[in-house]
Structures are given as structure tokens and as C-alpha cells.
C-alpha atoms as a PDB file:
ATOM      1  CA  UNK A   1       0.000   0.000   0.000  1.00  0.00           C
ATOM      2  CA  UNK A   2       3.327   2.533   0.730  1.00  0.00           C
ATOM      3  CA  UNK A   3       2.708   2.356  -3.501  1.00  0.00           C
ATOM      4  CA  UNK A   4      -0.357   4.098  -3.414  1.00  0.00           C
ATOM      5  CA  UNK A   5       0.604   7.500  -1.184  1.00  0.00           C
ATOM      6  CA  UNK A   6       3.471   7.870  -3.875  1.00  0.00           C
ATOM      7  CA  UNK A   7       1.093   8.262  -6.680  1.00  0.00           C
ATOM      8  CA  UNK A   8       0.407  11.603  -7.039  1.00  0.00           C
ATOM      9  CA  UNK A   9      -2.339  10.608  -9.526  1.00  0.00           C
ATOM     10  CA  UNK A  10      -4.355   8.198  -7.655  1.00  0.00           C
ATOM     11  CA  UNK A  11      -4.285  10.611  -4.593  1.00  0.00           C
ATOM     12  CA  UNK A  12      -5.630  13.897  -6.612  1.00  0.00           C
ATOM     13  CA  UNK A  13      -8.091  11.620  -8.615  1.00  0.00           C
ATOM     14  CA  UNK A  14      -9.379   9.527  -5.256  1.00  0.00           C
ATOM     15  CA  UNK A  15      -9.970  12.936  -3.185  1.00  0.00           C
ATOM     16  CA  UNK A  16     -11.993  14.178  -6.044  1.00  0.00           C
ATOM     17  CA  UNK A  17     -13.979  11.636  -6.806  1.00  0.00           C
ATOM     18  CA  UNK A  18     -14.621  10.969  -3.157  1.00  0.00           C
ATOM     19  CA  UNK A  19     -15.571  14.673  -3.120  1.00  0.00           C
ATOM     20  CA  UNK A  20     -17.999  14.690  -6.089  1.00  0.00           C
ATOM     21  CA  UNK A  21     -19.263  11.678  -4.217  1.00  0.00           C
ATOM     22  CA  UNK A  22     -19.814  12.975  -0.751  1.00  0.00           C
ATOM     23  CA  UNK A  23     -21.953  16.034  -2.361  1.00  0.00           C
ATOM     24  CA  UNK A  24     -24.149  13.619  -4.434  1.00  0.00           C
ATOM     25  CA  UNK A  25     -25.176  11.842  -1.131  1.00  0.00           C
ATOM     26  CA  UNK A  26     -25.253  15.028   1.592  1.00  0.00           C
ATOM     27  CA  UNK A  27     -27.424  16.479  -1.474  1.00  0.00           C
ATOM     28  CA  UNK A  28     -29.619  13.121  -0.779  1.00  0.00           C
ATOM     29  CA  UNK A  29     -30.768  14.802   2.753  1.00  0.00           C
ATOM     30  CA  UNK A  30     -29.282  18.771   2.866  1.00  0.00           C
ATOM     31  CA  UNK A  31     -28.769  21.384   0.152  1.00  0.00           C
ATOM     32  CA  UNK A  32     -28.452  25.459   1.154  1.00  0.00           C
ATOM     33  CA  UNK A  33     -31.867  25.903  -1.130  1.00  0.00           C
ATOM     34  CA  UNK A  34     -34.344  23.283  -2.846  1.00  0.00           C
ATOM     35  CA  UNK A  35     -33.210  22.970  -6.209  1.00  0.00           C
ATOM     36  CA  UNK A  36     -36.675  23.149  -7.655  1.00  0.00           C
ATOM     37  CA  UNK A  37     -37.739  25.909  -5.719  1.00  0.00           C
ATOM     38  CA  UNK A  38     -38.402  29.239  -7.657  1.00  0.00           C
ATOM     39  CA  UNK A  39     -37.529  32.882  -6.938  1.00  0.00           C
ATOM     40  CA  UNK A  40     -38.963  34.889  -9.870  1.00  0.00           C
ATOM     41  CA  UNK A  41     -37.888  37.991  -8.016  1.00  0.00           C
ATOM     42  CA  UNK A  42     -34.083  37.367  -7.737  1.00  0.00           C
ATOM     43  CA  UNK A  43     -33.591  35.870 -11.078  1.00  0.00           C
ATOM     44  CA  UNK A  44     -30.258  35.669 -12.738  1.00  0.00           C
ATOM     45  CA  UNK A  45     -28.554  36.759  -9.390  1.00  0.00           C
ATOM     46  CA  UNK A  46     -25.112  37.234  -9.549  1.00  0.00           C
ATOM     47  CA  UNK A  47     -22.724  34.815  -6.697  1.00  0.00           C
ATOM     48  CA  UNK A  48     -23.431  36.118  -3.891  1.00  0.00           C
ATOM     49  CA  UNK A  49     -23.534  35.233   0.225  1.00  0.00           C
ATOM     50  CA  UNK A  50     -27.187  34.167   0.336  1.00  0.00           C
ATOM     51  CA  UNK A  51     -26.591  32.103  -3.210  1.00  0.00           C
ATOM     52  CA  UNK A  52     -22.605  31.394  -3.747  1.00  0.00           C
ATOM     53  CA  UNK A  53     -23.227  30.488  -6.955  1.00  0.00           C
ATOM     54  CA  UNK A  54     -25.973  32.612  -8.307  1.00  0.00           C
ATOM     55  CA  UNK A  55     -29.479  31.831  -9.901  1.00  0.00           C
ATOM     56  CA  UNK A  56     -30.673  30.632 -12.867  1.00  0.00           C
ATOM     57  CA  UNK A  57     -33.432  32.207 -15.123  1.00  0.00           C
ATOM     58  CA  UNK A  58     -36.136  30.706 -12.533  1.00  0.00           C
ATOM     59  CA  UNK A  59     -34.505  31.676  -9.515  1.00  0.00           C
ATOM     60  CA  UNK A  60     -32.796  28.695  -8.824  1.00  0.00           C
ATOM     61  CA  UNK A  61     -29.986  28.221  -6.491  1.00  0.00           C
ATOM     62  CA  UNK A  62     -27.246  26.999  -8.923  1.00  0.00           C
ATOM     63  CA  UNK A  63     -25.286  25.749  -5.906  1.00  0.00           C
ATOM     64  CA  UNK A  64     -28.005  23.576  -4.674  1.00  0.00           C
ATOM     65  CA  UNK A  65     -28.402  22.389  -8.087  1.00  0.00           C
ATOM     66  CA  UNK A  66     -25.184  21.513  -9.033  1.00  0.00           C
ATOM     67  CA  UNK A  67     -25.468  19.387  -5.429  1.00  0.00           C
ATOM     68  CA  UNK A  68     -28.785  17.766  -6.602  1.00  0.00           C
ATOM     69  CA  UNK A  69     -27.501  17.191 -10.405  1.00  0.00           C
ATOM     70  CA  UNK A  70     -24.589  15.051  -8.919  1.00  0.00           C
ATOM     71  CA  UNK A  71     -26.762  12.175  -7.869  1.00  0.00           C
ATOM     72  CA  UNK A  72     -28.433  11.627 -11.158  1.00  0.00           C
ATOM     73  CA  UNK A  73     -25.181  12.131 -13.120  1.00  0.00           C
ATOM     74  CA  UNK A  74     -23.090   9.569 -10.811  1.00  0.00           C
ATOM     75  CA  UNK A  75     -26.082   6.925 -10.699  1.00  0.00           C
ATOM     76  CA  UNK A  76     -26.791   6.593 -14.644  1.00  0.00           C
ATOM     77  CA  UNK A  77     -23.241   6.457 -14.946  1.00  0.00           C
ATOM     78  CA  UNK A  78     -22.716   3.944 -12.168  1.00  0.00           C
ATOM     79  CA  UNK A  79     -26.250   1.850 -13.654  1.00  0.00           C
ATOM     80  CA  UNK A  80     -24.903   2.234 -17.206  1.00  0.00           C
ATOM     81  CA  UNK A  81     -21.086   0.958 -16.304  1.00  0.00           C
ATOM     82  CA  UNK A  82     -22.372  -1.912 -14.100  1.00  0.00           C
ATOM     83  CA  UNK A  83     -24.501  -3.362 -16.744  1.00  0.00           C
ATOM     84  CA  UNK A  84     -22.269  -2.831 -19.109  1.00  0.00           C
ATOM     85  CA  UNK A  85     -19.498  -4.916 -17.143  1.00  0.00           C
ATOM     86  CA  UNK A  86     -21.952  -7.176 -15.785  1.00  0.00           C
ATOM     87  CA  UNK A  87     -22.556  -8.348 -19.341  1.00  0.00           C
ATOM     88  CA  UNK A  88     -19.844  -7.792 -21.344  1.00  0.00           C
ATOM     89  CA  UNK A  89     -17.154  -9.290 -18.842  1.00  0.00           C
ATOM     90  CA  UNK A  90     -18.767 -12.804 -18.747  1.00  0.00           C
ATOM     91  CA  UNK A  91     -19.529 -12.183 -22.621  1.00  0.00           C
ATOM     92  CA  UNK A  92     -15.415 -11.729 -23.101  1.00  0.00           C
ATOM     93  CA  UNK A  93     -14.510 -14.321 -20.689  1.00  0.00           C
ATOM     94  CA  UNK A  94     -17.057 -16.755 -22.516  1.00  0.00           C
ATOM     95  CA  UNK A  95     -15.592 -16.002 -25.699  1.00  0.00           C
ATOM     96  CA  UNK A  96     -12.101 -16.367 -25.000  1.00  0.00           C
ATOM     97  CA  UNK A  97     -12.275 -19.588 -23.149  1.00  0.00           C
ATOM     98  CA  UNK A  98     -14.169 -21.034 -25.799  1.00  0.00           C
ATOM     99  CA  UNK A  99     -12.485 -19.380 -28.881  1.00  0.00           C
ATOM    100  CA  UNK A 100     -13.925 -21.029 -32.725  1.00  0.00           C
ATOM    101  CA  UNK A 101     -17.067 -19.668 -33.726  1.00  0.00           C
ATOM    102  CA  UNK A 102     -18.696 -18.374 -30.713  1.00  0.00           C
ATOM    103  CA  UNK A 103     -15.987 -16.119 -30.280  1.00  0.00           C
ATOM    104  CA  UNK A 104     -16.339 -14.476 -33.929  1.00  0.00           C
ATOM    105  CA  UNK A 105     -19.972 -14.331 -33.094  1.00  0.00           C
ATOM    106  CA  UNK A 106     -19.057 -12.436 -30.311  1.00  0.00           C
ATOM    107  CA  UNK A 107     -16.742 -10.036 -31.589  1.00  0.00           C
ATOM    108  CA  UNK A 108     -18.843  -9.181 -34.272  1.00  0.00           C
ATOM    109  CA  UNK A 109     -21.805  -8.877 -32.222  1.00  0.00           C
ATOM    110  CA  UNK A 110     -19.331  -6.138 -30.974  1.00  0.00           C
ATOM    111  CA  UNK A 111     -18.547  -4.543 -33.887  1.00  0.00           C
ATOM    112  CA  UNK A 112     -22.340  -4.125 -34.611  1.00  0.00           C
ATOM    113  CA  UNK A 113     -23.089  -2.496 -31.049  1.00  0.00           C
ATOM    114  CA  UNK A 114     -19.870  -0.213 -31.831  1.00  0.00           C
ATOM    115  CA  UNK A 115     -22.151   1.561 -35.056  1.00  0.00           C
ATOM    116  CA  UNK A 116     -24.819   2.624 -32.461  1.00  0.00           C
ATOM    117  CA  UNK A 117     -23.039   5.137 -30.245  1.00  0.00           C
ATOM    118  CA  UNK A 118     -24.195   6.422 -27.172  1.00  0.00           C
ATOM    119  CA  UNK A 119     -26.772   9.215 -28.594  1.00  0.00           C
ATOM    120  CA  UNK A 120     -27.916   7.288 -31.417  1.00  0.00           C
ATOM    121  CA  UNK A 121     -29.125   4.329 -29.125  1.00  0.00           C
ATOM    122  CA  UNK A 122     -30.898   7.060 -27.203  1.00  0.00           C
ATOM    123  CA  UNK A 123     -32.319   8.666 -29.918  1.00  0.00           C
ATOM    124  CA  UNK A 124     -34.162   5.093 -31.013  1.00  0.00           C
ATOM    125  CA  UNK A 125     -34.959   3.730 -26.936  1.00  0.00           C
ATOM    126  CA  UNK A 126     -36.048   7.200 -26.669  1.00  0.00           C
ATOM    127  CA  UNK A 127     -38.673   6.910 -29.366  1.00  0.00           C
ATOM    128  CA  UNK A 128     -40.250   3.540 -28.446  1.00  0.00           C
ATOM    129  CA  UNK A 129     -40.239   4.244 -25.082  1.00  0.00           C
ATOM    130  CA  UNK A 130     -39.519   7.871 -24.142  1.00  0.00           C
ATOM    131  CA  UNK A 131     -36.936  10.612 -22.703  1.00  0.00           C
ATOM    132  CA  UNK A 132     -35.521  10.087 -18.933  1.00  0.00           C
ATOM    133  CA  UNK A 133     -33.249   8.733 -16.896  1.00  0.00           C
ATOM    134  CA  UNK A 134     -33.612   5.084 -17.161  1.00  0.00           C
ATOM    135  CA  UNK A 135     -33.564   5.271 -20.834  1.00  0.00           C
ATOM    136  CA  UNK A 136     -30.032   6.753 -20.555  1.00  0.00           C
ATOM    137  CA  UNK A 137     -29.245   4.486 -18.058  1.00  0.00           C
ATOM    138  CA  UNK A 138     -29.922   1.712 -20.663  1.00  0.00           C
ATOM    139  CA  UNK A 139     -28.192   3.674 -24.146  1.00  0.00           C
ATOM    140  CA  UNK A 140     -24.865   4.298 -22.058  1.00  0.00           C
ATOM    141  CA  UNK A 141     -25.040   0.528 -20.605  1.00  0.00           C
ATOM    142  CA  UNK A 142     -25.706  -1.045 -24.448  1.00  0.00           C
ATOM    143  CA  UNK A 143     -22.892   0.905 -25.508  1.00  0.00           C
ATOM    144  CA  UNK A 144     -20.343  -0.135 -22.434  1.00  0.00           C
ATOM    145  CA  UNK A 145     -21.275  -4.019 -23.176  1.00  0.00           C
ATOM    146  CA  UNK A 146     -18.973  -3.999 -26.343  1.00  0.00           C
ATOM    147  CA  UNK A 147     -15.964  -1.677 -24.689  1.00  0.00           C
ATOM    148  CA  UNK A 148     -15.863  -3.983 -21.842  1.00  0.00           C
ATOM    149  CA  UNK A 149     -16.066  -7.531 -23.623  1.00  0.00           C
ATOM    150  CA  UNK A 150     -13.187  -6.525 -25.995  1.00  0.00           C
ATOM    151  CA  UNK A 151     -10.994  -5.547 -23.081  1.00  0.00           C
ATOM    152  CA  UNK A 152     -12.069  -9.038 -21.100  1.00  0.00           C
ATOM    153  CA  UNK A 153     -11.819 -11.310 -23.801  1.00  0.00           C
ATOM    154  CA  UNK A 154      -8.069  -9.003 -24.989  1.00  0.00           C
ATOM    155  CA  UNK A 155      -6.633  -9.880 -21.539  1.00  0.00           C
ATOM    156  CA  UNK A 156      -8.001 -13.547 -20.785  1.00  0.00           C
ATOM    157  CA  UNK A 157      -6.942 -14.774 -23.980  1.00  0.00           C
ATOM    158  CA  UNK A 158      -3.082 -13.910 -22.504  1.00  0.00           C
ATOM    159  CA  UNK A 159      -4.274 -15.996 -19.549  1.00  0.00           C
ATOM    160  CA  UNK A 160      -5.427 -19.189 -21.470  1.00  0.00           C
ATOM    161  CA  UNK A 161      -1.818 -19.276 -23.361  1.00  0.00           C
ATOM    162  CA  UNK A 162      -0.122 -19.467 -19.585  1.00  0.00           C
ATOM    163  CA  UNK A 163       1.048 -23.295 -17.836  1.00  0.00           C
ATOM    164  CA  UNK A 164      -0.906 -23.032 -14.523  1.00  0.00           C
ATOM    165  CA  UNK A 165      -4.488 -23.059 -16.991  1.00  0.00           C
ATOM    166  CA  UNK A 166      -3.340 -26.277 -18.883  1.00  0.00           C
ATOM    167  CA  UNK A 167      -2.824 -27.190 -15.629  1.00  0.00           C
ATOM    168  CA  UNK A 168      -6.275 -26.634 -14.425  1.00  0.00           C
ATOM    169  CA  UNK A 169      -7.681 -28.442 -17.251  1.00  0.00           C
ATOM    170  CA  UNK A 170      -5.594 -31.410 -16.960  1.00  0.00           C
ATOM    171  CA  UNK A 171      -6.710 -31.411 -13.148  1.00  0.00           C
ATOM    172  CA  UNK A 172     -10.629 -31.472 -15.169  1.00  0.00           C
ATOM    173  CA  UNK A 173     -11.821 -28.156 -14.243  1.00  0.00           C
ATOM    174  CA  UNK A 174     -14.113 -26.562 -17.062  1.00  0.00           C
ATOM    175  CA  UNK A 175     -14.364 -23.052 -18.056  1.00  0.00           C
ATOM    176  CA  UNK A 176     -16.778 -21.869 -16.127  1.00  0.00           C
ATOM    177  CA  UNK A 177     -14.642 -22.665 -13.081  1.00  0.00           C
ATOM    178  CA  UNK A 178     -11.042 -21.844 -15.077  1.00  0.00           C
ATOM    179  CA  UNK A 179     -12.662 -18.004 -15.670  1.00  0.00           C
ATOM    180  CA  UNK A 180     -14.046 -17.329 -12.424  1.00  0.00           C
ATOM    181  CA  UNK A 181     -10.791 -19.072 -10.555  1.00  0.00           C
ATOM    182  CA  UNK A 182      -8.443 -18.228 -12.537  1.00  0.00           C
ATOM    183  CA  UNK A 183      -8.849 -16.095 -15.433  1.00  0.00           C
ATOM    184  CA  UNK A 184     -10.610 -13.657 -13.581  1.00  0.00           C
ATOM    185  CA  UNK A 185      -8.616 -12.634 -10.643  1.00  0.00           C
ATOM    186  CA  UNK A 186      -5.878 -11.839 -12.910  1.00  0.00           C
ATOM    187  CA  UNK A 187      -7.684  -9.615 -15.001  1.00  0.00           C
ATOM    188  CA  UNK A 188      -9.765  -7.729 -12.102  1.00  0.00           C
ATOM    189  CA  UNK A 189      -6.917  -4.921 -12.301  1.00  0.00           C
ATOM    190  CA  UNK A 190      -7.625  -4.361 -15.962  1.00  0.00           C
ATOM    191  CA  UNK A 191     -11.245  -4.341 -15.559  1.00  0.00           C
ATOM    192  CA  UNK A 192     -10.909  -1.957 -12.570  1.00  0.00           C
ATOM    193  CA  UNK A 193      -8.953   0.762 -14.418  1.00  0.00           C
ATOM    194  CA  UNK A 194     -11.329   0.158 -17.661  1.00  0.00           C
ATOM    195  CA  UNK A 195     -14.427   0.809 -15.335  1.00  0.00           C
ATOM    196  CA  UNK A 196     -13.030   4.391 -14.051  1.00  0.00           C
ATOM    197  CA  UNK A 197     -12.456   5.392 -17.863  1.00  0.00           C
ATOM    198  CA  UNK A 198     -16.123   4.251 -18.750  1.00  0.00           C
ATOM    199  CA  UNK A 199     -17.617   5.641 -15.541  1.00  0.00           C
ATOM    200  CA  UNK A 200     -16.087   9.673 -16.678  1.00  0.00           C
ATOM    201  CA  UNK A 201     -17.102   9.027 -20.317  1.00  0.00           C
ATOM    202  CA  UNK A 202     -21.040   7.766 -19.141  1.00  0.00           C
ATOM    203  CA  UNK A 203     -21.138  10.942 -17.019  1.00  0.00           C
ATOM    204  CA  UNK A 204     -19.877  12.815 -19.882  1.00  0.00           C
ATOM    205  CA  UNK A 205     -22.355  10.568 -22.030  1.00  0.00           C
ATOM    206  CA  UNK A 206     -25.215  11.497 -19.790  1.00  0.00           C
ATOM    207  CA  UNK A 207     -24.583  15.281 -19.657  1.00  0.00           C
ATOM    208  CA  UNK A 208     -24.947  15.206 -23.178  1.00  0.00           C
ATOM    209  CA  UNK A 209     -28.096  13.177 -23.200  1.00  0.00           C
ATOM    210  CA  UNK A 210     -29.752  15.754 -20.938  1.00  0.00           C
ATOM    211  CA  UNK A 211     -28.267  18.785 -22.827  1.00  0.00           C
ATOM    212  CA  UNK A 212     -30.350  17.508 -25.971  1.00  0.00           C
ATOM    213  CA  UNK A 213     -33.404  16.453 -23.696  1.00  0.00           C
ATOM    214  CA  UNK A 214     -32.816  12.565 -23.941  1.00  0.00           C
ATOM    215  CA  UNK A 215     -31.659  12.426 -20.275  1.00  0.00           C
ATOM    216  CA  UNK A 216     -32.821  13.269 -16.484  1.00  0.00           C
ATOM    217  CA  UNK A 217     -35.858  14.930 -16.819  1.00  0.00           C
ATOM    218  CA  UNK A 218     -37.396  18.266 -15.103  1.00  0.00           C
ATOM    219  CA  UNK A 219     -37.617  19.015 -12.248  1.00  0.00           C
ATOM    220  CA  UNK A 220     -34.819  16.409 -11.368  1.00  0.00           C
ATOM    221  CA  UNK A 221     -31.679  19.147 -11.875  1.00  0.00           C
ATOM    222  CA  UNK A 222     -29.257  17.531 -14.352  1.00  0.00           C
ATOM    223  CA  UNK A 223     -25.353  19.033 -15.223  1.00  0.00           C
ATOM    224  CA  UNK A 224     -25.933  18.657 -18.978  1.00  0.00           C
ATOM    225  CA  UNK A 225     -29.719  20.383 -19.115  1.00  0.00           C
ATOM    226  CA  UNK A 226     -28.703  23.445 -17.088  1.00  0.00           C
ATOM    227  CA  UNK A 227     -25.681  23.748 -19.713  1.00  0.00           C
ATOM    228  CA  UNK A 228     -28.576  23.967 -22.463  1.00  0.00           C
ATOM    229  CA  UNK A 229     -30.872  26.372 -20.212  1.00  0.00           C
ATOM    230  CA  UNK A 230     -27.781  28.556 -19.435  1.00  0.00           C
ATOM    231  CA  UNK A 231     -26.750  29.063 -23.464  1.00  0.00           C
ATOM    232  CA  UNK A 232     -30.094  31.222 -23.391  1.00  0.00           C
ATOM    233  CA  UNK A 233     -28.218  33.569 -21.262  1.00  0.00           C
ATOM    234  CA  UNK A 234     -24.359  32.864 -22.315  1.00  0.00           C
ATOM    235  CA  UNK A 235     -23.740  36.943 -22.300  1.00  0.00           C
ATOM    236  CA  UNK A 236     -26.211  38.452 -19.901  1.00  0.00           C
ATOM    237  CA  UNK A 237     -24.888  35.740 -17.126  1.00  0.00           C
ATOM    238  CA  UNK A 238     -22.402  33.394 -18.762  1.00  0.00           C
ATOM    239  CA  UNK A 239     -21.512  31.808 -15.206  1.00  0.00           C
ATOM    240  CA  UNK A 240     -24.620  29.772 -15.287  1.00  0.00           C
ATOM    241  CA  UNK A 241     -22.599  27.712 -18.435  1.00  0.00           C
ATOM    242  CA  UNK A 242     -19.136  27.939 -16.012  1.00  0.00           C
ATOM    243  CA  UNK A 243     -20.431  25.723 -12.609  1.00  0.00           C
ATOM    244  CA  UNK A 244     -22.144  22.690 -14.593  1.00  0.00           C
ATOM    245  CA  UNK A 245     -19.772  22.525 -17.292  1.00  0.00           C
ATOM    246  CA  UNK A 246     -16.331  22.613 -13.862  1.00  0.00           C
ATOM    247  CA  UNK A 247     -18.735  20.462 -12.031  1.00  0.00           C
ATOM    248  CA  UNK A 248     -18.561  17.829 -15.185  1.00  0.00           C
ATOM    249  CA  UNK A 249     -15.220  18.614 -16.230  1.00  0.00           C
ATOM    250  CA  UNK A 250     -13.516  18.006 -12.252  1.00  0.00           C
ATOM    251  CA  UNK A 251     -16.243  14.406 -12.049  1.00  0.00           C
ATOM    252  CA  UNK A 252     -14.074  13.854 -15.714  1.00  0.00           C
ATOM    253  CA  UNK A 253     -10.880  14.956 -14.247  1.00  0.00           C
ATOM    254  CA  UNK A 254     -11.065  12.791 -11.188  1.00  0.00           C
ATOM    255  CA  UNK A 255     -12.223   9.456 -12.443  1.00  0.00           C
ATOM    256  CA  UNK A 256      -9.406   9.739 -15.306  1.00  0.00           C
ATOM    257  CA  UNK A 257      -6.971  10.596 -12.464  1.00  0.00           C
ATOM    258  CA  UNK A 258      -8.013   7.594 -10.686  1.00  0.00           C
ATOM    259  CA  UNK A 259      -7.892   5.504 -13.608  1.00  0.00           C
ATOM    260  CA  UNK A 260      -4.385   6.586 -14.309  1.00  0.00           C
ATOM    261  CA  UNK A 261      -3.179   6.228 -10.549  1.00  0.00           C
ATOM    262  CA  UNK A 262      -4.734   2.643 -10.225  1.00  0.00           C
ATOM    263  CA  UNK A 263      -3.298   1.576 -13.515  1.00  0.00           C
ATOM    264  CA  UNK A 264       0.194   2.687 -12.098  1.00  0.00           C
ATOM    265  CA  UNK A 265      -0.636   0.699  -9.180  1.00  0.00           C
ATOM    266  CA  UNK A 266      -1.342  -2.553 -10.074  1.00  0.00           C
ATOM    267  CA  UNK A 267       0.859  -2.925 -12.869  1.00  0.00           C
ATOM    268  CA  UNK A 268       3.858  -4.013 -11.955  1.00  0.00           C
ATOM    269  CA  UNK A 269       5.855  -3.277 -15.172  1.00  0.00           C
ATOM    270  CA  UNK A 270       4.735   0.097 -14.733  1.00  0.00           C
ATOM    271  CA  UNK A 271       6.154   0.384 -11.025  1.00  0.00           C
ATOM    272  CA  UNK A 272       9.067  -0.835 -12.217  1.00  0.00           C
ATOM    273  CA  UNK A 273       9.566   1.783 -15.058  1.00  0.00           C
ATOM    274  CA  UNK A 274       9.021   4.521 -12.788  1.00  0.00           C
END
């Protein structure tokens, strides 16, 4: 553990994640102002002591706000990166331990979900089914499915090619057991670092979503739909565009931090090169 206090990387990203986190949940019981409550008569307020960050065209406290728009950004992209690893691990792990056809199926299966980004999936859940949350939940989860079964099936295919797996099949284990024993474990650190770099792209998935209306729906405050609202008003009060768009950028800046301090963590060939 001495490893991880020398990363300056995994320090700075930790503390901000675990700081974008602790808002979303004390925004769960306390904010300085309900973030749907309106105040027609101090409108567009600049920062101030009674609102730090100012108010929106309604009256909004942005501060309270940006608090409240936390939770939904961090739990689609939580939702959308756990079912995208929760199906595209065992996917990638299926397909390299069996390898022949069902792996090309697999693969190309991938390929197919890779022509449907993010938006566009969206756009066409969206239309059978309608805008919101869960919807986005569901585009940004599709679209992990493919990222993460390519990285799984990349890395456990290294694993089948080592002794100790012959090994385990000459001792009659099948693949089921080989992946979860063996194959797994060894590929958890991979998977780990992977699931920080999907978790900062679904938030920045998701802000997008609700900047074109696809995503978290009113009155539920949402990072990317306040970035829309506050274009209205770019000159007149352009930091209404500035505390969403640092809010997403530091939730970004923190995951990829993390990503890039675990990575030099747990690989050893890295710790040895610095």
C-alpha cells in the first residue's frame, strides 16, 4: 500500500472523486436551497452570500443544483457501467475460453453495437419508449457491453496461453470454473482501471443526453440540461454555463486521475519503469 501515497495521480483523482461523491449523497438529505424551488424575483442573481453560486433564469440556487444534479449524473453512470461490465465481462470471458465460432460471433456482435453510439441508441430507446433517466441508463449501458467484452476477452486470452491453466484443465476443471478461478482474478486490475475510464465518459455521455433532452428529466436538476438552459443567457450571465460545465469537467478529471493512478498501481511493469 506505501505504492499508493506515492502516486500523485491516484491521490488527486481519489480525493476528487470521493468529493464529487460525498456532495451527491449530503445532497440526498441537505442542500443550502431546494433545487426546484423558484424565486422569480431574484432571477439571474449574480454569486453572492445568500446564493454562492448565483441563480438561474427561474430563480434557482445553482449551488443547490449543481449538489442535486450530482446524484443523477453519478447513478446513470454507475447503472450504465455496471450493466455494461456485468454483461460484457462474462460475454469476453465466454468467448475467450471457448475461442472457434462463438468467439467471432461475439466479436462481431461487438462490432455491430460499436455503429450505435451512445446518442444514437438514445435517440431510437427514446422513441419507443420515451426521454428520462432510465432510458439513458440503458443507451450508455448497451454501448459499455462492447468496450468492456473486448478488453475481457483481450486480456483472458493472454491468460489461457499461460502453464498453470493447462494445468487446471488437466486437473478437469471446465471453463466456467477456469474463468471465475483463474482467469478472472488476474484480469480484475484491468477491468478496474477500464471501469473508471467508462464511468467519466457515461457521465460525460449522460450530460450530453440531458443537454439535448434525452436524459434526467425536469424538475430532477441535471449538469448537462442546465448547460442547455444557461446558453439562453451565455452573455447576460455566462456563469450559469461555467459551474455545470467545472462540475462535469472536475467528475471527468477525477475518475481519469483515478484511472491513471490505479493503472500505475497494479501494474507491476509500470512500477518498475518509474
Amino acid at each position: 500500500m506505501t505504492g499508493a501515497w506515492r502516486s500523485r495521480s491516484l491521490i488527486a483523482g481519489g480525493a476528487i472523486t470521493l468529493a464529487m461523491i460525498a456532495i451527491a449523497i449530503v445532497s440526498l438529505v441537505w442542500t443550502p436551497y431546494s433545487p426546484t424551488a423558484m424565486d422569480f424575483l431574484h432571477k439571474l442573481a449574480p454569486p453572492s452570500a445568500a446564493h454562492p453560486f448565483g441563480t438561474d433564469s427561474f430563480g434557482r440556487d445553482v449551488l443547490s443544483m449543481i449538489m442535486a444534479g450530482a446524484q443523477s449524473s453519478l447513478a446513470v453512470a454507475l447503472i450504465a457501467v455496471a450493466v455494461g461490465a456485468g454483461i460484457g465481462v462474462p460475454l469476453g470471458a465466454l468467448a475467450a475460453a471457448r475461442g472457434g465460432l462463438l468467439d467471432d460471433v461475439v466479436m462481431r456482435a461487438c462490432d455491430l453495437a460499436f455503429a450505435f453510439p451512445a446518442l444514437l441508441t438514445a435517440v431510437m430507446i427514446t422513441a419507443l419508449a420515451g426521454p428520462g433517466a432510465v432510458n439513458a441508463m440503458l443507451a450508455i449501458g448497451i454501448f459499455n457491453i462492447p468496450v468492456f467484452a473486448r478488453v475481457t476477452r483481450g486480456s483472458a486470452r493472454g491468460i489461457h496461453a499461460r502453464d498453470f491453466i493447462l494445468a487446471a484443465r488437466v486437473a478437469g476443471r471446465g471453463d466456467a470454473a477456469i474463468s471465475l478461478i483463474h482467469v478472472l482474478p488476474n484480469i480484475a486490475a484491468v477491468l478496474m482501471v477500464q471501469a473508471t475510464i467508462q464511468f467519466a465518459l457515461a457521465i460525460v455521455a449522460d450530460a450530453g443526453l440531458s443537454y439535448v433532452g434525452l436524459g434526467t428529466q425536469p424538475p430532477q436538476p441535471s449538469w448537462g440540461r442546465m448547460l442547455n438552459e444557461a446558453q439562453t443567457f451565455i452573455w447576460r450571465a455566462p456563469l450559469l454555463a461555467v459551474f455545470p460545465g467545472l462540475a462535469i469537467t472536475l467528475a471527468v478529471l477525477g475518475l481519469n486521475l483515478l484511472g491513471d493512478g490505479l493503472q500505475d498501481l497494479l501494474d507491476p511493469r509500470l512500477r518498475r519503469a518509474r
